[in-house]
PDB file of N, CA and C in Angstrom:
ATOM      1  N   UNK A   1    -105.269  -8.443 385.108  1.00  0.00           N
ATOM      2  CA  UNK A   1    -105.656  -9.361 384.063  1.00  0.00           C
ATOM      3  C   UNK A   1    -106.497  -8.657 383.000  1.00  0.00           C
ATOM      4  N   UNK A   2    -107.138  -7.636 383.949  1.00  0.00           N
ATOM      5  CA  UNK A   2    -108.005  -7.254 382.178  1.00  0.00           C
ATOM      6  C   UNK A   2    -107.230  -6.173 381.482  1.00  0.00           C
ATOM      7  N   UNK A   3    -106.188  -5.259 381.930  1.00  0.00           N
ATOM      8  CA  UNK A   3    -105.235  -4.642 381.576  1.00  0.00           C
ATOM      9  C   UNK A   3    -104.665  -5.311 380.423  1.00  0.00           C
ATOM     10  N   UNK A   4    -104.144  -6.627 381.197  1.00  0.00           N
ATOM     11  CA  UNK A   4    -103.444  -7.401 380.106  1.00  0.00           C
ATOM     12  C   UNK A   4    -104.324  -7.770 378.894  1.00  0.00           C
ATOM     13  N   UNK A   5    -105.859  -8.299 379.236  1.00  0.00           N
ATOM     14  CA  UNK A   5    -105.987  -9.200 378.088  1.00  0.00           C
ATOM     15  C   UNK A   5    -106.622  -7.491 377.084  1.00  0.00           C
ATOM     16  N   UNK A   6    -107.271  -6.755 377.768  1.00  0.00           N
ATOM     17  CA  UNK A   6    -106.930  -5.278 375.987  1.00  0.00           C
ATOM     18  C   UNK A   6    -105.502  -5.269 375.560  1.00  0.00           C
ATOM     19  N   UNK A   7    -104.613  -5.384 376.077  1.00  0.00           N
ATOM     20  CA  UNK A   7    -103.366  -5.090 375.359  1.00  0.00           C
ATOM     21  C   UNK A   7    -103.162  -6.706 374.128  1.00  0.00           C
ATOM     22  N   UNK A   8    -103.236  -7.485 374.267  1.00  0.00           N
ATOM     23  CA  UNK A   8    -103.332  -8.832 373.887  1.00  0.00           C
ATOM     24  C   UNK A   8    -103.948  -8.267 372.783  1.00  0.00           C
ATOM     25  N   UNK A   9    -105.636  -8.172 372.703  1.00  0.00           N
ATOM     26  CA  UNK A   9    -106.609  -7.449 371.783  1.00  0.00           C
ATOM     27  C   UNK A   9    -105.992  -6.567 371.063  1.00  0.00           C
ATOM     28  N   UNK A  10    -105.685  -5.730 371.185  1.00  0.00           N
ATOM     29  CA  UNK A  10    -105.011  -4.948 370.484  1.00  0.00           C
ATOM     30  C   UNK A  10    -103.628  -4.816 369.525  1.00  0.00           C
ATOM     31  N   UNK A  11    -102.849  -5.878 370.543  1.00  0.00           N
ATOM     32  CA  UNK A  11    -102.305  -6.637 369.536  1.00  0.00           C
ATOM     33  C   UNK A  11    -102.200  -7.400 368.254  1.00  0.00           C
ATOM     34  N   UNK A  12    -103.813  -7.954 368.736  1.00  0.00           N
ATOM     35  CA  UNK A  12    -103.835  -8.892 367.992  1.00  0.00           C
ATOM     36  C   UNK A  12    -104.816  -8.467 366.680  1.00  0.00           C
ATOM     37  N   UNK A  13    -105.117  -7.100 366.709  1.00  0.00           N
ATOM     38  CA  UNK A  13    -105.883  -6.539 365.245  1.00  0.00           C
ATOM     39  C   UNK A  13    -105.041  -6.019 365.180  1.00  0.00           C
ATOM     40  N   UNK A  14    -103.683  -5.808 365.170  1.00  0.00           N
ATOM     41  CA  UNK A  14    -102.417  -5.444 364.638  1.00  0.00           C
ATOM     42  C   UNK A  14    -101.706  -6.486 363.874  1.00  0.00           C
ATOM     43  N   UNK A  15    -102.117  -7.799 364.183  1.00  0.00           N
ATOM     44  CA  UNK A  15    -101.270  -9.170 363.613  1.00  0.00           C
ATOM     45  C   UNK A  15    -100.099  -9.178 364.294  1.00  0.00           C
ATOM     46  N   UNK A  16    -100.500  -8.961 365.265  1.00  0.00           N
ATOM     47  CA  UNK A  16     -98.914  -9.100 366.253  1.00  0.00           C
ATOM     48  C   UNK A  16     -99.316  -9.955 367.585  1.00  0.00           C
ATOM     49  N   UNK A  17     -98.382 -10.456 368.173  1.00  0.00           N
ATOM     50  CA  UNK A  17     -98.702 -11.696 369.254  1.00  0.00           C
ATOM     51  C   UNK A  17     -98.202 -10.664 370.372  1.00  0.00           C
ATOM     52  N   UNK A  18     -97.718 -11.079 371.387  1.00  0.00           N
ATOM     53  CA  UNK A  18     -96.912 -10.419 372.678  1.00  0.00           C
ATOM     54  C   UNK A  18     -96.747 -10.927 373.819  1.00  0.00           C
ATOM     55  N   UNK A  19     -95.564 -10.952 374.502  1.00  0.00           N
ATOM     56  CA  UNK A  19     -94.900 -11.794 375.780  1.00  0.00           C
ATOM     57  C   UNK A  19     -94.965 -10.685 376.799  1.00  0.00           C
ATOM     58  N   UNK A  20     -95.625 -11.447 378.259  1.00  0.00           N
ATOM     59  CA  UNK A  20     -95.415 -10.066 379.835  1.00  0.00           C
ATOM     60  C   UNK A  20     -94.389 -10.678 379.961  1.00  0.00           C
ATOM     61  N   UNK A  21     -93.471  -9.858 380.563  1.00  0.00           N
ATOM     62  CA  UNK A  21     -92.121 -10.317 381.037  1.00  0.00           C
ATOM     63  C   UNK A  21     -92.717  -9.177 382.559  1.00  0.00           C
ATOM     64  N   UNK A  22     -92.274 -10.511 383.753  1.00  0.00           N
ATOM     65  CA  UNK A  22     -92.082 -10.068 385.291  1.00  0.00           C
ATOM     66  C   UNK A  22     -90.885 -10.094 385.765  1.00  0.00           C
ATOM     67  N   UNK A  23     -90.051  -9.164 386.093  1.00  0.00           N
ATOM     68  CA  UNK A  23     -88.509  -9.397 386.916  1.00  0.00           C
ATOM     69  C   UNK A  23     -89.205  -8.913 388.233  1.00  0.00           C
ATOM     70  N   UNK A  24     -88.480  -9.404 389.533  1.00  0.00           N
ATOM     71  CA  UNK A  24     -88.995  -9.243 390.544  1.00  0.00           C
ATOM     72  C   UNK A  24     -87.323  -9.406 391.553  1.00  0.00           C
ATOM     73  N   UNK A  25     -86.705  -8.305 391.700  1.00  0.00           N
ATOM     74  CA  UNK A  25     -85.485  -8.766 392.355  1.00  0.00           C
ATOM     75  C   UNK A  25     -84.959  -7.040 393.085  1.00  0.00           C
ATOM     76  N   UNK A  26     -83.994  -7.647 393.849  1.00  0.00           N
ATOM     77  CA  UNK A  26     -83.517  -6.651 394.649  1.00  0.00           C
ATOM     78  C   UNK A  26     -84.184  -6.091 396.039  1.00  0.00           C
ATOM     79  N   UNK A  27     -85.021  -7.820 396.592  1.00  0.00           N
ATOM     80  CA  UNK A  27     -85.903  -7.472 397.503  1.00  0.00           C
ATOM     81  C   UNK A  27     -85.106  -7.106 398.968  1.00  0.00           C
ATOM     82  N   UNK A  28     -83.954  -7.365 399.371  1.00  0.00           N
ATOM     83  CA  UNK A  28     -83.427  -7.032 400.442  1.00  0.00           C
ATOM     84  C   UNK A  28     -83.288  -5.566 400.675  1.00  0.00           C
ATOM     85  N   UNK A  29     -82.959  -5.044 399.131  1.00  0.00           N
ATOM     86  CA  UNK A  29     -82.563  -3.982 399.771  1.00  0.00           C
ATOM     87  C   UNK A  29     -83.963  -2.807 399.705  1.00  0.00           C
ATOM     88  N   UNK A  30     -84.422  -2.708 398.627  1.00  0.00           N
ATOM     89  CA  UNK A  30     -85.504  -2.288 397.896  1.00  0.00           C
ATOM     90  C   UNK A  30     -86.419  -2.761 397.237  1.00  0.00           C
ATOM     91  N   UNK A  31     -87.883  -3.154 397.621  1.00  0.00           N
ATOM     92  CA  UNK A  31     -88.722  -3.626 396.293  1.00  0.00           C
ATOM     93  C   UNK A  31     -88.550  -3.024 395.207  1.00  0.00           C
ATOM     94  N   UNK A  32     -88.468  -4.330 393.875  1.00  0.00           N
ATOM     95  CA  UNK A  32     -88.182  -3.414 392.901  1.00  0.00           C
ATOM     96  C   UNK A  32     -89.023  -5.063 392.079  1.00  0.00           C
ATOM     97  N   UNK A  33     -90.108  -4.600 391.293  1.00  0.00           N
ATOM     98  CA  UNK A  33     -90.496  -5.332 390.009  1.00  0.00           C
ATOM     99  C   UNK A  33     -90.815  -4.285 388.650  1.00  0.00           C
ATOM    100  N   UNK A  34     -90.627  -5.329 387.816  1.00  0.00           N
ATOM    101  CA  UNK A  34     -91.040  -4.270 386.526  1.00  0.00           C
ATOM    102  C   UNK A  34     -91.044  -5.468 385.713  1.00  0.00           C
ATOM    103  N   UNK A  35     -92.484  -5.041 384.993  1.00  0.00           N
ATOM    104  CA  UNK A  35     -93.968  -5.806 384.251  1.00  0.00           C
ATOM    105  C   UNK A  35     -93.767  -5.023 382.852  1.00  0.00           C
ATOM    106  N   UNK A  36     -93.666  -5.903 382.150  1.00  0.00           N
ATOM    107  CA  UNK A  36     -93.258  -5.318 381.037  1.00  0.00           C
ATOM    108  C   UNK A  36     -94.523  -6.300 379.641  1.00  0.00           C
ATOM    109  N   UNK A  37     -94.923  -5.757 378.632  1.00  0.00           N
ATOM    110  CA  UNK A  37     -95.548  -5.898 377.568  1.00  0.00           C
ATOM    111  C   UNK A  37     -94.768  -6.221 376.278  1.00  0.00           C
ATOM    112  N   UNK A  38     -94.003  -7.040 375.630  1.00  0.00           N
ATOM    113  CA  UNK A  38     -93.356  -6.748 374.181  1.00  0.00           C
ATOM    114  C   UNK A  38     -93.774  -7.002 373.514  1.00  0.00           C
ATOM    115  N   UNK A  39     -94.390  -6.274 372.084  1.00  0.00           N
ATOM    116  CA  UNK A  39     -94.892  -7.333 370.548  1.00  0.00           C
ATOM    117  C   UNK A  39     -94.312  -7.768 370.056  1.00  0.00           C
ATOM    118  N   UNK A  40     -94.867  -8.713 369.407  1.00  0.00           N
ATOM    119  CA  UNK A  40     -93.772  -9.312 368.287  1.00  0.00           C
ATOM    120  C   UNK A  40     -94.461 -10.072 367.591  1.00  0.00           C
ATOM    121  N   UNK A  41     -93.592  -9.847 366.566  1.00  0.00           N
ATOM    122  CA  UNK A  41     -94.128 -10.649 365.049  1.00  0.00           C
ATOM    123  C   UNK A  41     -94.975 -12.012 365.298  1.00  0.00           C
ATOM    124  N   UNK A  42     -96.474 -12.336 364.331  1.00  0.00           N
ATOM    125  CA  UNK A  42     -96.926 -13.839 365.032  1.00  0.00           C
ATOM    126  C   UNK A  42     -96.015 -14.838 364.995  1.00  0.00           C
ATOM    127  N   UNK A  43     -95.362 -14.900 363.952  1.00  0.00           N
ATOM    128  CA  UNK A  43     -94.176 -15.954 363.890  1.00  0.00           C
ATOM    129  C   UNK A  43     -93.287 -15.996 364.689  1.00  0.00           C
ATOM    130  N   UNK A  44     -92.840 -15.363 365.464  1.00  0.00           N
ATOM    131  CA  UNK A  44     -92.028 -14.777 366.060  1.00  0.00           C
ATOM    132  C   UNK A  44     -92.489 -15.394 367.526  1.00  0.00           C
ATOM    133  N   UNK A  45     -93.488 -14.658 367.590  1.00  0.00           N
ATOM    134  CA  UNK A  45     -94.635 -15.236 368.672  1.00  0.00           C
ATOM    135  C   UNK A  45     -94.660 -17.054 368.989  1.00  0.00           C
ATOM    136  N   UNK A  46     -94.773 -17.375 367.571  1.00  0.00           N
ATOM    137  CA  UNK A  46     -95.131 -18.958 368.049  1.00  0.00           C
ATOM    138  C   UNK A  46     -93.910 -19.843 368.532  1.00  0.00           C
ATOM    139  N   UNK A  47     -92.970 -19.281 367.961  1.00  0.00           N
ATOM    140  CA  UNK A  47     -91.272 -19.874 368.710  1.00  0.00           C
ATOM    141  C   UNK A  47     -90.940 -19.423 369.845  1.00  0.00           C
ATOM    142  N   UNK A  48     -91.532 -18.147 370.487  1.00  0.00           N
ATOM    143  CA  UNK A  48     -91.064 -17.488 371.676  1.00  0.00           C
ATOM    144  C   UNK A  48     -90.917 -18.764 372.927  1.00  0.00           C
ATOM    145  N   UNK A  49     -92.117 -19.268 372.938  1.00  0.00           N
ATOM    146  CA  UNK A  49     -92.185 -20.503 374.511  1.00  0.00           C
ATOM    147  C   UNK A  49     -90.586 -21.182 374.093  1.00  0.00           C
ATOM    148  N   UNK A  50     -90.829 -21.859 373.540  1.00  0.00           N
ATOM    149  CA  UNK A  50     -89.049 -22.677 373.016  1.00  0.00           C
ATOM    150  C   UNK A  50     -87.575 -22.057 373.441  1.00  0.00           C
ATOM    151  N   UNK A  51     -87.552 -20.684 372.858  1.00  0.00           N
ATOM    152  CA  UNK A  51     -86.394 -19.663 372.844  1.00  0.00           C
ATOM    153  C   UNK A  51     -86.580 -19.545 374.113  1.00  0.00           C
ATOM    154  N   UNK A  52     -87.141 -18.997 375.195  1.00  0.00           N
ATOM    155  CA  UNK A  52     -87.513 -19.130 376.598  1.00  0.00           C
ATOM    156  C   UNK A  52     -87.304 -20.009 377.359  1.00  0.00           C
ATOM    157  N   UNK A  53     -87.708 -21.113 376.978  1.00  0.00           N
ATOM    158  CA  UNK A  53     -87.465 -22.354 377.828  1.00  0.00           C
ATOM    159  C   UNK A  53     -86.131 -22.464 377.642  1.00  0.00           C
ATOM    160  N   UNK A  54     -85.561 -22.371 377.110  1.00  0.00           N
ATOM    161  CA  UNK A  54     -83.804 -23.225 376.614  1.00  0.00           C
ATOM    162  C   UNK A  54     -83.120 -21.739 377.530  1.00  0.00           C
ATOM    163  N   UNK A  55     -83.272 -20.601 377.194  1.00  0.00           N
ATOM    164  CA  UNK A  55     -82.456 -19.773 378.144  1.00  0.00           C
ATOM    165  C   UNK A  55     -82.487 -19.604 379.674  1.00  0.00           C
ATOM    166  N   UNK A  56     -83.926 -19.936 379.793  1.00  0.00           N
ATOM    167  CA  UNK A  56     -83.950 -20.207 381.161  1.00  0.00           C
ATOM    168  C   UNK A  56     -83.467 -21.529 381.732  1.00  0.00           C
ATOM    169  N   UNK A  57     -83.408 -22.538 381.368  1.00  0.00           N
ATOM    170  CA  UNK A  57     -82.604 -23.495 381.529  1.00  0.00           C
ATOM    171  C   UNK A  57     -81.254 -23.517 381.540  1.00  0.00           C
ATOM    172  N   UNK A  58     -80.838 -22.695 380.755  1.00  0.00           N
ATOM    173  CA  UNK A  58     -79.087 -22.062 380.457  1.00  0.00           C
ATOM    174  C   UNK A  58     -78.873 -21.009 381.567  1.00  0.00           C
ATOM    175  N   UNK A  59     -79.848 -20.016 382.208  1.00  0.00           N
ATOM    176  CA  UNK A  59     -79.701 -19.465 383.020  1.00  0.00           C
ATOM    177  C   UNK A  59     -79.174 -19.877 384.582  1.00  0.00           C
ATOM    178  N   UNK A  60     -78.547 -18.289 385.487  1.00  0.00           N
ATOM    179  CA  UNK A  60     -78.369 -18.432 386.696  1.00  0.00           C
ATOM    180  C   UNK A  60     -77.272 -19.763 386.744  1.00  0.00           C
ATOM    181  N   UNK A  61     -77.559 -20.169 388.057  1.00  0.00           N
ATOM    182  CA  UNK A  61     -76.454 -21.051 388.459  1.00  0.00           C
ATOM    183  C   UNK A  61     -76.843 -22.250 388.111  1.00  0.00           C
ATOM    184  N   UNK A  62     -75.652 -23.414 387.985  1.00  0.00           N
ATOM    185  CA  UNK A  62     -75.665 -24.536 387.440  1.00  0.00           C
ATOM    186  C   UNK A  62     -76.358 -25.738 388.397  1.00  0.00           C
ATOM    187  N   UNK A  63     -76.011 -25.340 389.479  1.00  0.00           N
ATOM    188  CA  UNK A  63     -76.878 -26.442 390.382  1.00  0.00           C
ATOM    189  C   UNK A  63     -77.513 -25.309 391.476  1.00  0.00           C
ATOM    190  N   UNK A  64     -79.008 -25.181 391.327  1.00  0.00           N
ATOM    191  CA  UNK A  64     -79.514 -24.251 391.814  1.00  0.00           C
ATOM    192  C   UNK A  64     -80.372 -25.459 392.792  1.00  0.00           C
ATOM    193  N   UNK A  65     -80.713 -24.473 393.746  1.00  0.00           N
ATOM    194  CA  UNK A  65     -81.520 -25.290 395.015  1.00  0.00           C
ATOM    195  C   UNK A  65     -83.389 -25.042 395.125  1.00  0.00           C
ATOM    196  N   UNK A  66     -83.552 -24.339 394.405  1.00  0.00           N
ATOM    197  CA  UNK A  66     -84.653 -24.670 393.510  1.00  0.00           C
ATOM    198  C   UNK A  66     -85.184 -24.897 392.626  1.00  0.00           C
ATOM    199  N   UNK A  67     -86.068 -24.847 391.800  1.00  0.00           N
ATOM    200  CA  UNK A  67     -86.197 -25.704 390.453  1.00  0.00           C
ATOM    201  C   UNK A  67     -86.105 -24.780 389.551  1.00  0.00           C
ATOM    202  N   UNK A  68     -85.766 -25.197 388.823  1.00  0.00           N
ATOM    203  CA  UNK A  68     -84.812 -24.474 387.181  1.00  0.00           C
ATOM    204  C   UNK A  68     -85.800 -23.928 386.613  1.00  0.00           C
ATOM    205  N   UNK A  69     -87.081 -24.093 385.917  1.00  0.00           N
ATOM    206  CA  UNK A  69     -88.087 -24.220 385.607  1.00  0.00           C
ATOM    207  C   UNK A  69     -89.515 -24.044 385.930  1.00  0.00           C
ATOM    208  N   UNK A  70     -90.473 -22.947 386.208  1.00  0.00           N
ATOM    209  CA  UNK A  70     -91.784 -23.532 386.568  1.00  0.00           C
ATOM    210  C   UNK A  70     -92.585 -23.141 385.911  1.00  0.00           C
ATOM    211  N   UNK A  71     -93.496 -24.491 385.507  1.00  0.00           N
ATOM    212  CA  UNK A  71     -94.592 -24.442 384.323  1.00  0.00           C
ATOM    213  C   UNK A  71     -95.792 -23.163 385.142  1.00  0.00           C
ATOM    214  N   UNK A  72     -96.140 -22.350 383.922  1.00  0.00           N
ATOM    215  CA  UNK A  72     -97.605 -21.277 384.709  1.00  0.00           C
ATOM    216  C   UNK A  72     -98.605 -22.123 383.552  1.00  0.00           C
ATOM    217  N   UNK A  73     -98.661 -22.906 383.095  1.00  0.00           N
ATOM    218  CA  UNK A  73     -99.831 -23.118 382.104  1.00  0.00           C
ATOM    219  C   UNK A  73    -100.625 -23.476 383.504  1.00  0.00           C
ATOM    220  N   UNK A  74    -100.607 -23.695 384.893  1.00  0.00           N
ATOM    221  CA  UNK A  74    -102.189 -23.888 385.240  1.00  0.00           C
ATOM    222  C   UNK A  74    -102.284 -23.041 386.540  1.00  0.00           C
ATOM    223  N   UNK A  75    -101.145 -22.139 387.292  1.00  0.00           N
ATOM    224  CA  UNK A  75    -101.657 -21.527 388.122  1.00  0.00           C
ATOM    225  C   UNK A  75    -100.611 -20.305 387.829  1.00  0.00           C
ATOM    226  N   UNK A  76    -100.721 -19.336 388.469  1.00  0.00           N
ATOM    227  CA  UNK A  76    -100.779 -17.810 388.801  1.00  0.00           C
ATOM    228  C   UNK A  76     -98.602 -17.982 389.259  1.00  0.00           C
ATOM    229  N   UNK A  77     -98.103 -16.950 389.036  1.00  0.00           N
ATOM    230  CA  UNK A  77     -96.589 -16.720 389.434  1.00  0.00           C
ATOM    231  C   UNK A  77     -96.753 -16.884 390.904  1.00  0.00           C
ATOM    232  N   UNK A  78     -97.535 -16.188 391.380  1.00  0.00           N
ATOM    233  CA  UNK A  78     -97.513 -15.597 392.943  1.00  0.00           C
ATOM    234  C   UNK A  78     -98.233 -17.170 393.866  1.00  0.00           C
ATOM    235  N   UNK A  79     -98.879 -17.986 393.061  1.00  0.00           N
ATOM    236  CA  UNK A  79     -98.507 -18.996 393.477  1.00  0.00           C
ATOM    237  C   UNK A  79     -97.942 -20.138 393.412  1.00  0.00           C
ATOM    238  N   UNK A  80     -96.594 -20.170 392.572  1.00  0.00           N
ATOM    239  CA  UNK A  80     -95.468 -20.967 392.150  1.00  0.00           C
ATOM    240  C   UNK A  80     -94.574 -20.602 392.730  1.00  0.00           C
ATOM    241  N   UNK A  81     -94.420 -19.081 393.255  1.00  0.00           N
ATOM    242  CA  UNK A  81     -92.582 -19.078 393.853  1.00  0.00           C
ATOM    243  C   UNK A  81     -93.008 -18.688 394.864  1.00  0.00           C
ATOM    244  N   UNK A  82     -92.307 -19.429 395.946  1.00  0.00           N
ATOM    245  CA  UNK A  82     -92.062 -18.856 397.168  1.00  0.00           C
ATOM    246  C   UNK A  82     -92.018 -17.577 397.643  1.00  0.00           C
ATOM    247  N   UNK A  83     -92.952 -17.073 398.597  1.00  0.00           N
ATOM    248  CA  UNK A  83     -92.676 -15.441 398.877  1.00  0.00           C
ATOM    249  C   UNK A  83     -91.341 -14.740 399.145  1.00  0.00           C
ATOM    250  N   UNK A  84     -91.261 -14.152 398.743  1.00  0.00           N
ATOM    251  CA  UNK A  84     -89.803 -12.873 399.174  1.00  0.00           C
ATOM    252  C   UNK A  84     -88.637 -13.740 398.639  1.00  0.00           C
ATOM    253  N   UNK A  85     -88.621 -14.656 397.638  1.00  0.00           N
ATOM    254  CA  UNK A  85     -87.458 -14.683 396.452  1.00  0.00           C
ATOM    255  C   UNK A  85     -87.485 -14.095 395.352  1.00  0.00           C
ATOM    256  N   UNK A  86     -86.594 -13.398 394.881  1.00  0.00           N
ATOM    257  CA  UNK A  86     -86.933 -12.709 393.769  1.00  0.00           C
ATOM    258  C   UNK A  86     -86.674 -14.034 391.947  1.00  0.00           C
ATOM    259  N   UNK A  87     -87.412 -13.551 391.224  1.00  0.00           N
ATOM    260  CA  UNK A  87     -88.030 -14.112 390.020  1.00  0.00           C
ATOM    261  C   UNK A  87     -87.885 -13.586 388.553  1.00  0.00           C
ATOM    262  N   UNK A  88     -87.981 -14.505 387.580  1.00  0.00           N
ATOM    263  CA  UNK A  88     -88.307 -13.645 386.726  1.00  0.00           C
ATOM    264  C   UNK A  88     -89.603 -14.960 386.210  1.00  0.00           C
ATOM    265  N   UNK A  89     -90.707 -13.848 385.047  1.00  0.00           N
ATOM    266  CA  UNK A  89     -91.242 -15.091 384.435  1.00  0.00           C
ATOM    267  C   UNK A  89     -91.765 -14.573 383.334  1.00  0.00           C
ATOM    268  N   UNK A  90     -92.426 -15.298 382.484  1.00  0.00           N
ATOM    269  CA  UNK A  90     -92.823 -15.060 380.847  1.00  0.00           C
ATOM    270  C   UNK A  90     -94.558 -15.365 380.514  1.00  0.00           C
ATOM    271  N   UNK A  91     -95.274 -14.846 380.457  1.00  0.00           N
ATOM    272  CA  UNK A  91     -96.522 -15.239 379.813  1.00  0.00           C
ATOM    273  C   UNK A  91     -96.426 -14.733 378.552  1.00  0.00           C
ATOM    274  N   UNK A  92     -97.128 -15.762 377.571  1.00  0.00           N
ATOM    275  CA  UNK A  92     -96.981 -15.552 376.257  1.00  0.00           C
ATOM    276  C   UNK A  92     -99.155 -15.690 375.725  1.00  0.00           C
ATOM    277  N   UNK A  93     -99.173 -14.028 375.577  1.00  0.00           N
ATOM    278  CA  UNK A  93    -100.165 -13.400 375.533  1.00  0.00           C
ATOM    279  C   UNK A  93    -101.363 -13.944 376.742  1.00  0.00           C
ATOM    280  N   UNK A  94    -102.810 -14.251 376.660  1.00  0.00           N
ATOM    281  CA  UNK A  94    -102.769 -14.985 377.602  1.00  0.00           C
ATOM    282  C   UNK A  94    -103.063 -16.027 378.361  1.00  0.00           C
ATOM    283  N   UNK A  95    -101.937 -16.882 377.710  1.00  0.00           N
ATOM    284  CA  UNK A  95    -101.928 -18.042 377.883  1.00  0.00           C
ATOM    285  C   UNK A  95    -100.490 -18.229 379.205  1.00  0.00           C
ATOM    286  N   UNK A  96     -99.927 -19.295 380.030  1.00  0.00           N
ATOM    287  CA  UNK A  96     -99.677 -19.493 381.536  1.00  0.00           C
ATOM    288  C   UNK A  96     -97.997 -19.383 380.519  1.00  0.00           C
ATOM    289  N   UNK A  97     -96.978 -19.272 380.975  1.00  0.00           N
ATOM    290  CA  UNK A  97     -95.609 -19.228 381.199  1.00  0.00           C
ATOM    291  C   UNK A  97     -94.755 -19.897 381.433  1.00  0.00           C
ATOM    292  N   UNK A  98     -93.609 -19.623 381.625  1.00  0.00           N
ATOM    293  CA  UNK A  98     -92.885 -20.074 382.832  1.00  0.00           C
ATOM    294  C   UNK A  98     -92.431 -18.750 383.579  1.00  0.00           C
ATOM    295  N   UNK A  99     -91.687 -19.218 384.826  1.00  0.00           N
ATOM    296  CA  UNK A  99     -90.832 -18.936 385.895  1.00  0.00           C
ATOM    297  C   UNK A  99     -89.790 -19.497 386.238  1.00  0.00           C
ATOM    298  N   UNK A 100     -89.065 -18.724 387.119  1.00  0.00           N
ATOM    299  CA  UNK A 100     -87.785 -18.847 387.385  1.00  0.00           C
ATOM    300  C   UNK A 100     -87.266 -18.795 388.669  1.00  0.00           C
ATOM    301  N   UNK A 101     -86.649 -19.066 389.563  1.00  0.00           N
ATOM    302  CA  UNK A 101     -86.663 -18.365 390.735  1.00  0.00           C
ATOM    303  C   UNK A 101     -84.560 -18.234 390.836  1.00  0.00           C
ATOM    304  N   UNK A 102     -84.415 -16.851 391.029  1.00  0.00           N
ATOM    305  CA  UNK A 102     -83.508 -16.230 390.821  1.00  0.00           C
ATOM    306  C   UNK A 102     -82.544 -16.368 391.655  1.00  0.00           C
ATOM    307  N   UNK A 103     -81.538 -17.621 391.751  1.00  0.00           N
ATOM    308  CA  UNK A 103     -81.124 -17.737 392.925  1.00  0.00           C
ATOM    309  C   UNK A 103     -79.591 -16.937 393.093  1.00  0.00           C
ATOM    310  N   UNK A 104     -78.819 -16.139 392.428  1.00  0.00           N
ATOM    311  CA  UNK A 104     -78.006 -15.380 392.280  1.00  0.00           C
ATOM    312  C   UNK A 104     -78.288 -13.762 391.892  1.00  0.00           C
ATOM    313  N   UNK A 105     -78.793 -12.804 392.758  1.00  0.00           N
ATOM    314  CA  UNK A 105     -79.007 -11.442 391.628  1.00  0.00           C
ATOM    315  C   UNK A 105     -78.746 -10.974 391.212  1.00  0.00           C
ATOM    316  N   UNK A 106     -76.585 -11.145 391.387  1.00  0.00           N
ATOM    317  CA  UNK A 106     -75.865 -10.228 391.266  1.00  0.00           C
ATOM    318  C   UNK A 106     -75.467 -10.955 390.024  1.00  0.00           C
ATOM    319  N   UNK A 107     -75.585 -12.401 389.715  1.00  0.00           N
ATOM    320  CA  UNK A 107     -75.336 -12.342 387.820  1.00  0.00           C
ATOM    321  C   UNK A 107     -76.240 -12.834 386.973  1.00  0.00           C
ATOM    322  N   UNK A 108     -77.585 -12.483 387.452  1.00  0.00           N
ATOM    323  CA  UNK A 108     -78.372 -12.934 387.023  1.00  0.00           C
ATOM    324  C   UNK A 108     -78.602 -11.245 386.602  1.00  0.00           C
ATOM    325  N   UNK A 109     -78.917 -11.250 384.861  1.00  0.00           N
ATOM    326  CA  UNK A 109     -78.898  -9.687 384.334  1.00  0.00           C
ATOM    327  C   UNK A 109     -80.602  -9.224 384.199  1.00  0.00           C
ATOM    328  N   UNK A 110     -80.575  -8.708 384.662  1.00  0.00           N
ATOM    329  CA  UNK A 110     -82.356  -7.852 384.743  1.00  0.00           C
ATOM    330  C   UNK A 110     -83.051  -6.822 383.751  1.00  0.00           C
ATOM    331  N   UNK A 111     -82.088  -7.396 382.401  1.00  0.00           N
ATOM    332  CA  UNK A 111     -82.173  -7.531 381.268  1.00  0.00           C
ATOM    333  C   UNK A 111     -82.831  -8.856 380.392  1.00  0.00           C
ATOM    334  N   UNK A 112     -82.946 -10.109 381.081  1.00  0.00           N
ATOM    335  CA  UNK A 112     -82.970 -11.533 380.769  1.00  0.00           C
ATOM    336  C   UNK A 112     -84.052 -11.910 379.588  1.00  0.00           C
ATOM    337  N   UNK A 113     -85.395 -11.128 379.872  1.00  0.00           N
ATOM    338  CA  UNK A 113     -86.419 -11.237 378.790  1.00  0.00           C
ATOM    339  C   UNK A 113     -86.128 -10.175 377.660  1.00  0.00           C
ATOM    340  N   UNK A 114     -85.286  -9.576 377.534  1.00  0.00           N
ATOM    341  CA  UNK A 114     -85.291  -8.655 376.203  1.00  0.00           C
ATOM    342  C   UNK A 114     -83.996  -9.415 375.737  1.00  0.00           C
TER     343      UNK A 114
END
């Protein structure tokens, strides 16, 4: 967290906003996550939650057996998804996210936040 919130800072005497993107998948065979930082324009920034929400909703499978959606505006990833499913999720600078819980890995692209 304090990693994150200098990068935020620093961003932000740049005039630039920025989204963490968490993928968390390929746990059977290998742990594998990767935490990622992107800037982006403030404007850019203030539409990001929206553009996010609608793809993740469009995402993965059509009738998934867990929930499509999970709000982080009031607690932590690690306690919204179930242990040892793999995930993806979005904080937008730092303020709470969403999540996802990944119920296909093989077409679900681990590319999804860029």
């Amino acid at each position: 967290q304090m990693f994150r919130s200098v990068l935020v800072k620093m961003f932000e005497a740049k005039d630039l906003d920025c989204v963490f993107l968490e993928t968390n998948m390929g746990m059977k065979k290998r742990y594998h996550m990767v935490y990622e930082c992107i800037p982006l324009p403030k404007e850019v920034g203030d539409v990001a939650p929206i553009y996010f929400k609608k793809a993740i909703m469009e995402s993965d499978e059509e009738w998934s057996v867990n929930k499509k959606l999970i709000d982080l505006s009031s607690k932590d990833v690690r306690k919204s998804v179930p242990k040892g499913l793999p995930y993806f999720s979005v904080d937008f600078g730092l303020e709470g996210g969403f999540a996802h819980v990944i119920e296909d890995q093989h077409k679900f692209p681990h590319y999804f936040g860029k």
